[in-house]
C-alpha atoms as a PDB file:
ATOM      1  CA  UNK A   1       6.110  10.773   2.984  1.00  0.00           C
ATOM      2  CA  UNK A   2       2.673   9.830   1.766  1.00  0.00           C
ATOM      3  CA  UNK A   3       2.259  11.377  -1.771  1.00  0.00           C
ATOM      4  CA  UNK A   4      -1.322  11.561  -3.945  1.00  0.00           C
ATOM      5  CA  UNK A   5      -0.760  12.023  -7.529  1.00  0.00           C
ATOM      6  CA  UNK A   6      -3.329  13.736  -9.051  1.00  0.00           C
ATOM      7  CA  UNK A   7      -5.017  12.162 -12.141  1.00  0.00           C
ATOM      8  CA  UNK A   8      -3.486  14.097 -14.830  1.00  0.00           C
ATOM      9  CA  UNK A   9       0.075  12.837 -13.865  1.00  0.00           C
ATOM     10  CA  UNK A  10       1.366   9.338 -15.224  1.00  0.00           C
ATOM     11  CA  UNK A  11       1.587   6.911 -13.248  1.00  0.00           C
ATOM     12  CA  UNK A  12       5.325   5.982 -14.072  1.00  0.00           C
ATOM     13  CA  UNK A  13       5.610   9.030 -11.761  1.00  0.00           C
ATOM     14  CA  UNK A  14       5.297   6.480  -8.966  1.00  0.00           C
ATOM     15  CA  UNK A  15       8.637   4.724  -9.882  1.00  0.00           C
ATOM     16  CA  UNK A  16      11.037   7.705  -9.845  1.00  0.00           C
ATOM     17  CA  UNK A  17       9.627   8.631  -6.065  1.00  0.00           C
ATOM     18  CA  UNK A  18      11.987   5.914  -4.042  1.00  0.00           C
ATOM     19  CA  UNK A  19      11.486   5.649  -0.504  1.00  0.00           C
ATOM     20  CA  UNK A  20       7.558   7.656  -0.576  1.00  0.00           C
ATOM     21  CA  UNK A  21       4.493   6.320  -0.357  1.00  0.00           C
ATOM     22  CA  UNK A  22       2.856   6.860  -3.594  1.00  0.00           C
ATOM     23  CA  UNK A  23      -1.050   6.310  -4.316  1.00  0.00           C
ATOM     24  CA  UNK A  24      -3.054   8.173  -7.423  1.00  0.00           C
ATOM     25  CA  UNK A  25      -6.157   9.408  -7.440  1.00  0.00           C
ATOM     26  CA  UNK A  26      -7.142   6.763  -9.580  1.00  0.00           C
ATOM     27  CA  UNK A  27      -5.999   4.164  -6.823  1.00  0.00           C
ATOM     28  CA  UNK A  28      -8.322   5.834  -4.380  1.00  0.00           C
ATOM     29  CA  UNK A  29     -11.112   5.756  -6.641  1.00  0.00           C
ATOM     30  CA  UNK A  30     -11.412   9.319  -6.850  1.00  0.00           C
ATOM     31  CA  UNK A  31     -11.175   9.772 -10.249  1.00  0.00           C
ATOM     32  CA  UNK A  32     -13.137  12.695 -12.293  1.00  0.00           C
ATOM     33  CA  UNK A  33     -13.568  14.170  -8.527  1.00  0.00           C
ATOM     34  CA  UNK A  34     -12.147  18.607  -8.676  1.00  0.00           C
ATOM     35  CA  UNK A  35     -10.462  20.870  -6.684  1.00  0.00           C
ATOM     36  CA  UNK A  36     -12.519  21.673  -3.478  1.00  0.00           C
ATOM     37  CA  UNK A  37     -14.026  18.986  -3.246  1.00  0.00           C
ATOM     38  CA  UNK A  38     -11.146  16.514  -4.222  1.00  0.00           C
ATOM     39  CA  UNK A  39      -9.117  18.846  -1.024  1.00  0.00           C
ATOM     40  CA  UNK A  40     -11.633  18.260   1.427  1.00  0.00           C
ATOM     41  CA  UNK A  41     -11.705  14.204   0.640  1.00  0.00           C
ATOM     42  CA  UNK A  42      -8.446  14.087   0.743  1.00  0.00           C
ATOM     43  CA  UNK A  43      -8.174  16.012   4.330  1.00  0.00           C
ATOM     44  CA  UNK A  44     -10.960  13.714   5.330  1.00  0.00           C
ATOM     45  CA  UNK A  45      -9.063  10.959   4.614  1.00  0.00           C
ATOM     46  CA  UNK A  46      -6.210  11.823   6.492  1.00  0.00           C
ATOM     47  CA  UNK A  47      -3.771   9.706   4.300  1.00  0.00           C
ATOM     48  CA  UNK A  48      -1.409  12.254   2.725  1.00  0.00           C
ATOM     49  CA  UNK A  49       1.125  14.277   3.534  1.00  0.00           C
ATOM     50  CA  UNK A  50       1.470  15.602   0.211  1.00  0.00           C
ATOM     51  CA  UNK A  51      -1.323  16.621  -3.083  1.00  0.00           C
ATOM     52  CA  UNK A  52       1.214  16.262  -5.987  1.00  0.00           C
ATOM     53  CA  UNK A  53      -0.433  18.285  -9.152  1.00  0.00           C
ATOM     54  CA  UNK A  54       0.154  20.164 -12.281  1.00  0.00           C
ATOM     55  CA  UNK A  55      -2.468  22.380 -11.926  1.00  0.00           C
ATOM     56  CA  UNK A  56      -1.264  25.472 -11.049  1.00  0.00           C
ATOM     57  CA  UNK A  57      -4.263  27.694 -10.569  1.00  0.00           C
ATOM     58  CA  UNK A  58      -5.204  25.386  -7.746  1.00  0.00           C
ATOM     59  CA  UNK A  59      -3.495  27.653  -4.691  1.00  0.00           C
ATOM     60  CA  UNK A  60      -4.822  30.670  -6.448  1.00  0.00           C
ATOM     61  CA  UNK A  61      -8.182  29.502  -6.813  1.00  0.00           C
ATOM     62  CA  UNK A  62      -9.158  27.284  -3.671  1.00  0.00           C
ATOM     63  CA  UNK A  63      -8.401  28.284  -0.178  1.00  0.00           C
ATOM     64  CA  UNK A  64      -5.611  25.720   1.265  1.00  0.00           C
ATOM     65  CA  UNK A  65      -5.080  27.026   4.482  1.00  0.00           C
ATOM     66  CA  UNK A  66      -6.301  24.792   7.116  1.00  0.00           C
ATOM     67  CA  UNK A  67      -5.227  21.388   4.774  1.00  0.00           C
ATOM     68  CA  UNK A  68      -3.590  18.856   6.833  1.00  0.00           C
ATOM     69  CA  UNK A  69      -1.225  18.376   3.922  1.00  0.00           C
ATOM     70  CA  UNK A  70       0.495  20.553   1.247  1.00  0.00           C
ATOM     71  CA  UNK A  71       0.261  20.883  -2.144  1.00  0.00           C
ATOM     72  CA  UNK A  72       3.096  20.405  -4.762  1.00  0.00           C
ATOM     73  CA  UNK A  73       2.223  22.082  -7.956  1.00  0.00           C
ATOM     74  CA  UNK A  74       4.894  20.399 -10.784  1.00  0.00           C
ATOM     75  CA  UNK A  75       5.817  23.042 -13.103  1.00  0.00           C
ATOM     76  CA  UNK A  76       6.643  20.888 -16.314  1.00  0.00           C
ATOM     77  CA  UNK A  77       6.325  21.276 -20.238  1.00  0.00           C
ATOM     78  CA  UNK A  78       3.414  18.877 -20.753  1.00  0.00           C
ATOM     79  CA  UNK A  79       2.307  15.920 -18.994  1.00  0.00           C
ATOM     80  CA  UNK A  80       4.304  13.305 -20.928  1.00  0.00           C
ATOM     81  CA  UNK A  81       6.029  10.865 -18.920  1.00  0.00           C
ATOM     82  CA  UNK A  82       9.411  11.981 -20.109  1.00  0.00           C
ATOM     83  CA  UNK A  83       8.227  15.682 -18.534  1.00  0.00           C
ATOM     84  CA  UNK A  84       6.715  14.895 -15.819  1.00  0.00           C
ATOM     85  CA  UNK A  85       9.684  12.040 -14.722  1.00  0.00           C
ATOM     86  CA  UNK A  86      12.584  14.826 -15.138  1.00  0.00           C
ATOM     87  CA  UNK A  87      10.886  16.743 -12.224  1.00  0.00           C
ATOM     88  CA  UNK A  88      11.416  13.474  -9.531  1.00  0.00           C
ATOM     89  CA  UNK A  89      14.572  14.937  -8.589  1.00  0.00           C
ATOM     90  CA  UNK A  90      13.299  18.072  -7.808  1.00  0.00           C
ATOM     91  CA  UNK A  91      10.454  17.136  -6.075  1.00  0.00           C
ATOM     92  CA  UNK A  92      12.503  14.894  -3.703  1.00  0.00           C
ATOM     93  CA  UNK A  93      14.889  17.341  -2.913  1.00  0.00           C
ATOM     94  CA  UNK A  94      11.955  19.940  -1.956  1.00  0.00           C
ATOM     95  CA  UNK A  95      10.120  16.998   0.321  1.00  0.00           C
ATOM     96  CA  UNK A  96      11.260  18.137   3.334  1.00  0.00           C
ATOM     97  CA  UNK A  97      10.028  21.989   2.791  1.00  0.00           C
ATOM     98  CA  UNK A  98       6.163  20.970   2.736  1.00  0.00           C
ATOM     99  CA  UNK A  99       3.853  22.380   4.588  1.00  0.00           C
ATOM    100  CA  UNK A 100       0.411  21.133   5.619  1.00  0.00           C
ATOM    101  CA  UNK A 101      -2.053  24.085   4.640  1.00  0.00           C
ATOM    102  CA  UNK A 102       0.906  25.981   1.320  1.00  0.00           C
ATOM    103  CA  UNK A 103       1.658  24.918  -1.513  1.00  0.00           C
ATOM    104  CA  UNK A 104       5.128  24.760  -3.532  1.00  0.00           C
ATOM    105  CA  UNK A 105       6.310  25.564  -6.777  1.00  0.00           C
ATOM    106  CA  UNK A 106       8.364  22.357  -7.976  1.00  0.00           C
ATOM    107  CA  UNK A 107      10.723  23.336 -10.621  1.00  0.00           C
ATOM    108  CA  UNK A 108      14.195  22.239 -12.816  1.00  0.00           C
ATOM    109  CA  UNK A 109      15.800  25.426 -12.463  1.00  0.00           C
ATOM    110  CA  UNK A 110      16.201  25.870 -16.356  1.00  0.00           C
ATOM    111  CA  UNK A 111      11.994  25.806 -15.751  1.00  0.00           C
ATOM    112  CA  UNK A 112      11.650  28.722 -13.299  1.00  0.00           C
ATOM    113  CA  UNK A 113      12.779  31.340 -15.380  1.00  0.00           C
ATOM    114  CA  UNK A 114      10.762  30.381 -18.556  1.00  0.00           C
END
């Protein structure tokens, strides 16, 4: 799959996604760019399958159906490498359950019920 990493995720994310495409935000030179208007560059771009984020007011507060890609909001502790790198696993195994216009909850199960 073709992932975008959002700008407030490390990078090292990258190297714990095996077999995905993986670009950043940064790499597409999108940087300081929010929300709507990050969605609707990314649709126009037509180069993801999947928005990876942390942000998880973003399904509640923009409109995704329609989005010719889904949305993966990472539900992690902080946004320290060591955080955001436990959730790989997770977010590998859940791959195959996004949908273009939803988003998913990505969570270590010891996570979800905090």
């Amino acid at each position: 799959m073709r992932l975008l990493l959002d700008e407030c995720l490390p990078v090292e994310l990258a190297a714990h996604l095996p077999g995905q495409a993986v670009h950043t935000v940064r790499d597409m030179g999108w940087l300081g760019v929010y929300s709507g208007r990050l969605l609707k560059i990314i649709s126009e771009s037509a180069a993801f399958d999947v928005f990876v984020t942390v942000d998880k007011n973003l399904p509640h507060q923009q409109n995704l159906r329609g989005l010719p890609f889904a949305v993966a909001v990472l539900r992690v502790r902080s946004t320290r490498v060591p955080d955001v790198v436990a959730q790989a696993p997770e977010l590998l195994r859940r791959l195959p359950e996004a949908q273009p216009g939803e988003a998913m909850v990505v969570a270590l199960p010891e996570s979800a019920h905090s």
